[in-house]
Protein backbone atom coordinates (compact mmCIF):
# COMPACT_ATOMS: atom_id res chain seq x y z
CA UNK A 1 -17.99 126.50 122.48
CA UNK A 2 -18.25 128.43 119.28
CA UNK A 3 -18.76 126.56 115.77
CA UNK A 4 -15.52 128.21 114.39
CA UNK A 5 -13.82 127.13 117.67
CA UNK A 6 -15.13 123.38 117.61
CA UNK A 7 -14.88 122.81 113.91
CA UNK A 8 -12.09 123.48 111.15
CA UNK A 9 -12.43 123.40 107.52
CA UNK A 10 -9.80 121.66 105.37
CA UNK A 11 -8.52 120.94 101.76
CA UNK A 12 -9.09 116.98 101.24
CA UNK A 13 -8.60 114.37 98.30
CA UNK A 14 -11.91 113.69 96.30
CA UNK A 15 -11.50 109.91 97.34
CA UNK A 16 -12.31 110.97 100.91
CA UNK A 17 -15.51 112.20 99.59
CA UNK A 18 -17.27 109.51 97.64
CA UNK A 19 -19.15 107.42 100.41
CA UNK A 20 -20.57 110.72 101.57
CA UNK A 21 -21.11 111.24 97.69
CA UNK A 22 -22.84 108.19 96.96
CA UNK A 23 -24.25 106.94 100.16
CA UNK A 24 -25.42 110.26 101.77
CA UNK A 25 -26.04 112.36 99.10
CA UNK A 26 -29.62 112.16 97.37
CA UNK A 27 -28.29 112.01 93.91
CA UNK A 28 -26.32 109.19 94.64
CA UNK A 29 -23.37 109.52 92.17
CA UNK A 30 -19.94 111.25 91.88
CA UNK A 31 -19.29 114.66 90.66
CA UNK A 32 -16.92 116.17 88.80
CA UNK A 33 -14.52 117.60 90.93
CA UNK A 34 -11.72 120.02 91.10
CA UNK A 35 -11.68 121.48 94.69
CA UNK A 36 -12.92 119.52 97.61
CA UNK A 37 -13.10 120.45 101.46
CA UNK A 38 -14.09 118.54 104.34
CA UNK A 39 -15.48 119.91 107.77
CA UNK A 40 -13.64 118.02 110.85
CA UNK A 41 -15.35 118.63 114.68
CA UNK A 42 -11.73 117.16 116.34
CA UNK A 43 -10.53 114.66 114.09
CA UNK A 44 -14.11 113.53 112.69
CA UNK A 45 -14.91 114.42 109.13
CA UNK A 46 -18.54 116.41 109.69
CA UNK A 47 -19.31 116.65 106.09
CA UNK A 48 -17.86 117.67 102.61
CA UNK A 49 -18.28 120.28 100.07
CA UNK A 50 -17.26 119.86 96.10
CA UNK A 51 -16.80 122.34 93.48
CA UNK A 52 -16.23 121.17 90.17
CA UNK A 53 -16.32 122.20 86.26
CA UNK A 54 -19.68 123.85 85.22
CA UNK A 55 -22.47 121.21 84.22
CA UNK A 56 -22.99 123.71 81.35
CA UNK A 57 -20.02 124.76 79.17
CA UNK A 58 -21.42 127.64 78.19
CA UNK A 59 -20.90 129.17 81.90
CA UNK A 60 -17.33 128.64 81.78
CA UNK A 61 -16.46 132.02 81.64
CA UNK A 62 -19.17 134.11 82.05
CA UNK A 63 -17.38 136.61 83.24
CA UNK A 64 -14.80 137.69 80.63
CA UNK A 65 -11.28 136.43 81.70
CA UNK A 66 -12.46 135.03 85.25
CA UNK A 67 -12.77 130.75 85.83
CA UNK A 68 -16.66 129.50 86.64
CA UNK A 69 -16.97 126.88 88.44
CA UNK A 70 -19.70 125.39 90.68
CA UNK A 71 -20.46 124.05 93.92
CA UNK A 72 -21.96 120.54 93.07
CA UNK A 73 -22.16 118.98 96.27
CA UNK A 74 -23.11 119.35 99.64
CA UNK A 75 -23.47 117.16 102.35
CA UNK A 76 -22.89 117.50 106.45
CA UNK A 77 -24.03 115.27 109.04
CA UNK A 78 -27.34 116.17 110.94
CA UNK A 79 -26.36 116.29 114.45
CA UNK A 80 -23.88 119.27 113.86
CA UNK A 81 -24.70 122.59 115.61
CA UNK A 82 -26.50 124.99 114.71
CA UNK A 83 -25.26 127.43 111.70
CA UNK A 84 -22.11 125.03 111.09
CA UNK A 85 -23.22 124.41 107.49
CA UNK A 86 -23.17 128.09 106.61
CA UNK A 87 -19.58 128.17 108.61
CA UNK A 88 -18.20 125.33 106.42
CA UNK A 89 -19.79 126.99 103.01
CA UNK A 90 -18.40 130.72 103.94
CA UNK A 91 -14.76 128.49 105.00
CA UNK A 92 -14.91 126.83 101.88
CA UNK A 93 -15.33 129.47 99.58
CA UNK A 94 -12.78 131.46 101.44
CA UNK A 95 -10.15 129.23 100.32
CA UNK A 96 -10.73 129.05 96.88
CA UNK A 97 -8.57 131.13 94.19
CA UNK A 98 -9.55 134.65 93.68
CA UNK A 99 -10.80 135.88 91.52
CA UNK A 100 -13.78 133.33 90.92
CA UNK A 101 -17.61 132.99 89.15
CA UNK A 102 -19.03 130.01 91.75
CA UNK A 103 -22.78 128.38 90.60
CA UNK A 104 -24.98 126.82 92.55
CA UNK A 105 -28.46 125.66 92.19
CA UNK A 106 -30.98 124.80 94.55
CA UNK A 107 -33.44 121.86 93.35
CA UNK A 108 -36.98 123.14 93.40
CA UNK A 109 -38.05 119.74 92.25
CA UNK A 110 -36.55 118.53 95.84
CA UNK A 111 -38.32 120.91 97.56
CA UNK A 112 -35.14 122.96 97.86
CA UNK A 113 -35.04 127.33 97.86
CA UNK A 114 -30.92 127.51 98.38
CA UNK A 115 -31.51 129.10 102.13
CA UNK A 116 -27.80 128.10 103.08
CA UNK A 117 -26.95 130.01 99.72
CA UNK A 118 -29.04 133.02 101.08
CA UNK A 119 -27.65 132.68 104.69
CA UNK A 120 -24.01 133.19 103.15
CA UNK A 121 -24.70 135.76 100.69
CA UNK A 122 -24.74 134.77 97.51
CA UNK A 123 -26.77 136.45 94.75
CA UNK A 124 -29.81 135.26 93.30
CA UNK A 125 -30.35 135.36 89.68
CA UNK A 126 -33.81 133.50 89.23
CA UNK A 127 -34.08 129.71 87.96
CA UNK A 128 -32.34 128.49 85.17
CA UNK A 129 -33.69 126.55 81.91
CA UNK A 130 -35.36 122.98 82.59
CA UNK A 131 -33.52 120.42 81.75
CA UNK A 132 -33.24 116.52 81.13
CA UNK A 133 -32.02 113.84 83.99
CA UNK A 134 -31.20 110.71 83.09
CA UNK A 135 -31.68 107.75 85.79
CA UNK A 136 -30.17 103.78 85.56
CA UNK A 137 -29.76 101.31 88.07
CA UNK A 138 -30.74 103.73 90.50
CA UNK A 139 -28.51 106.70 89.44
CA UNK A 140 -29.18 110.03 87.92
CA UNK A 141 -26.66 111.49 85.34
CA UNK A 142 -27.23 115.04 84.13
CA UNK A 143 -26.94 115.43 80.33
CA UNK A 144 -23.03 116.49 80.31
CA UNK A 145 -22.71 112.58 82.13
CA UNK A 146 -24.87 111.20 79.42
CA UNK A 147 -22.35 113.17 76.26
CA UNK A 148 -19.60 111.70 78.21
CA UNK A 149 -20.89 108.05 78.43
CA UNK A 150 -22.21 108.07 75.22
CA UNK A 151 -20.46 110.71 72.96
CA UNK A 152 -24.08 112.17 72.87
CA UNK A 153 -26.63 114.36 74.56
CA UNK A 154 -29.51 112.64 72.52
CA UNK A 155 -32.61 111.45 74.29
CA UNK A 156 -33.41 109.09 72.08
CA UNK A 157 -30.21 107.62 72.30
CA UNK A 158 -29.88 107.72 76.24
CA UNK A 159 -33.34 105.90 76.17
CA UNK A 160 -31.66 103.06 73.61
CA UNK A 161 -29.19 102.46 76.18
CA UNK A 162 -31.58 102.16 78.76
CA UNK A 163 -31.47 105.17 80.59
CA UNK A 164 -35.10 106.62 82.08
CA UNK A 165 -35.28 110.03 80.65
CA UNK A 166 -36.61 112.51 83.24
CA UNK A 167 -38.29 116.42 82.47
CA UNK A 168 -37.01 118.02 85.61
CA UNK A 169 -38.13 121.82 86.96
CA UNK A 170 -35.85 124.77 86.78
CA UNK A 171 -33.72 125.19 89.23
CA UNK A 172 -32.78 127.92 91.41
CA UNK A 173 -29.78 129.80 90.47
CA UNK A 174 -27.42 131.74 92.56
CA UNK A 175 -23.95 132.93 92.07
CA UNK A 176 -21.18 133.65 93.96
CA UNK A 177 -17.67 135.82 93.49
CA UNK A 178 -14.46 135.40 94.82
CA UNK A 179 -11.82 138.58 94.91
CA UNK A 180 -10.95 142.18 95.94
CA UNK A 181 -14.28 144.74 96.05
CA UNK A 182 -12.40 145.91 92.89
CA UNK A 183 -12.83 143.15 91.04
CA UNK A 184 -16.13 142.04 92.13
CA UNK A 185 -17.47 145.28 91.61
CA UNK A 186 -16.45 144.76 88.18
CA UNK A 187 -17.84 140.76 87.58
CA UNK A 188 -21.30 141.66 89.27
CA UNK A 189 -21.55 144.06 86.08
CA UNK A 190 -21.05 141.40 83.86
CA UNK A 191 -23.31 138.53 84.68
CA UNK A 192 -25.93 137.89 82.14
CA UNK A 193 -28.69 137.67 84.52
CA UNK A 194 -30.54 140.05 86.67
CA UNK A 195 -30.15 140.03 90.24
CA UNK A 196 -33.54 139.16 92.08
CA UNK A 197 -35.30 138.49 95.37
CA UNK A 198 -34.21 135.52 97.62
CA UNK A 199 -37.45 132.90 96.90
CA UNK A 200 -39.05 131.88 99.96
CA UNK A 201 -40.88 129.29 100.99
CA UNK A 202 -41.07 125.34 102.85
CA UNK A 203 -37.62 123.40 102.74
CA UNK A 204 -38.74 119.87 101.85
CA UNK A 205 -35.60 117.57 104.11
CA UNK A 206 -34.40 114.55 102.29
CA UNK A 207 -33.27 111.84 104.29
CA UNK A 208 -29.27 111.83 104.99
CA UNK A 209 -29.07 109.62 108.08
CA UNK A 210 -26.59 106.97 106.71
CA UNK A 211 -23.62 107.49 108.97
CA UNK A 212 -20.61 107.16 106.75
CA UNK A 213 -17.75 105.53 108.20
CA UNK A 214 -15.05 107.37 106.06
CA UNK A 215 -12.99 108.93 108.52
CA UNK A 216 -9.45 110.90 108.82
CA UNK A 217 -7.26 112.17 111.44
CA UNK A 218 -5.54 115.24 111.60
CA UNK A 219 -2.18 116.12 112.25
């Protein structure tokens, strides 16, 4: 059986996301979220994608007149089959609105180069700036969590409130748009980046073997 034929992607509610969020996921916290999409082999959620608001405003609309958002989560069970994560990504970004800016960064501090973002096409536009995590009670909070929390972005002040202040790497940066040739054609031409070579090199595999129990039939 084929992976399009034994899975099916679907629209779900955020709350059917957050054990896979906190539980599976190595960051171990909730994202912002606007659009979320599970992956179902029968009726057994697989895994669960999340796009949400950009972590930087700035990116907003980076493209004049077009929405940015960005994927912020990722997660599928390890005993799928073979290519079903890029399935569930090109499914998922299929189904958003059109026409769209989508972000997405692989972690080079995890060990990560964004292959699934190079298996489904997306454009690679070199790392991005270096940044500050912030990390309590076994957490991490990028610095948009921390002005929300807080009312501030300040280091000093995160570390006042007890938060470990972390200097993480730059991260990989790739982009992705939604819409008619026409109108990509037109977006590509605006990005503020230049379009580079896919980085290469050894995946480093966190471990994502907790089993989550959240479960939902479908009708």
């Amino acid at each position: 059986m084929s992976v399009k034929d034994k899975y099916i992607v679907k629209s779900i509610k955020t709350e059917e996301c957050k054990e896979w969020f906190l539980k599976k996921h190595y960051a171990k916290r909730i994202p912002n979220s606007i659009f979320t999409f599970g992956i179902y082999a029968g009726s057994l959620l697989q895994g669960v994608v999340s796009y949400g608001m950009t972590a930087n405003n700035n990116l907003n609309e980076i493209v004049e007149g077009v929405k940015a958002i960005e994927l912020n989560r990722l997660v599928i069970n390890d005993d799928v089959d073979k290519n079903t994560l890029s399935f569930f990504v090109s499914q998922s970004l299929q189904m958003l609105p059109k026409p769209m800016v989508v972000i997405s960064y692989a972690d080079s501090g995890q060990g990560h180069h964004g292959y699934i973002y190079q298996a489904t096409n997306w454009i690679y536009t070199g790392l991005g700036k270096g940044d500050y995590e912030f990390k309590k009670n076994g957490r991490q909070y990028h610095r948009k969590n921390i002005y929300d929390l807080l009312g501030t972005g300040s280091l000093e002040n995160a570390r006042k409130h007890g938060y470990e202040v972390v200097k993480v790497q730059p991260k990989h940066r790739y982009i992705f748009l939604t819409g008619s040739k026409k109108q990509k054609k037109k977006m590509i031409k605006q990005l503020p980046w230049q379009i580079e070579q896919y980085p290469k090199g050894k995946n480093i595999r966190y471990d994502a073997d907790y089993k989550c129990t959240t479960q939902t039939t479908l009708f």
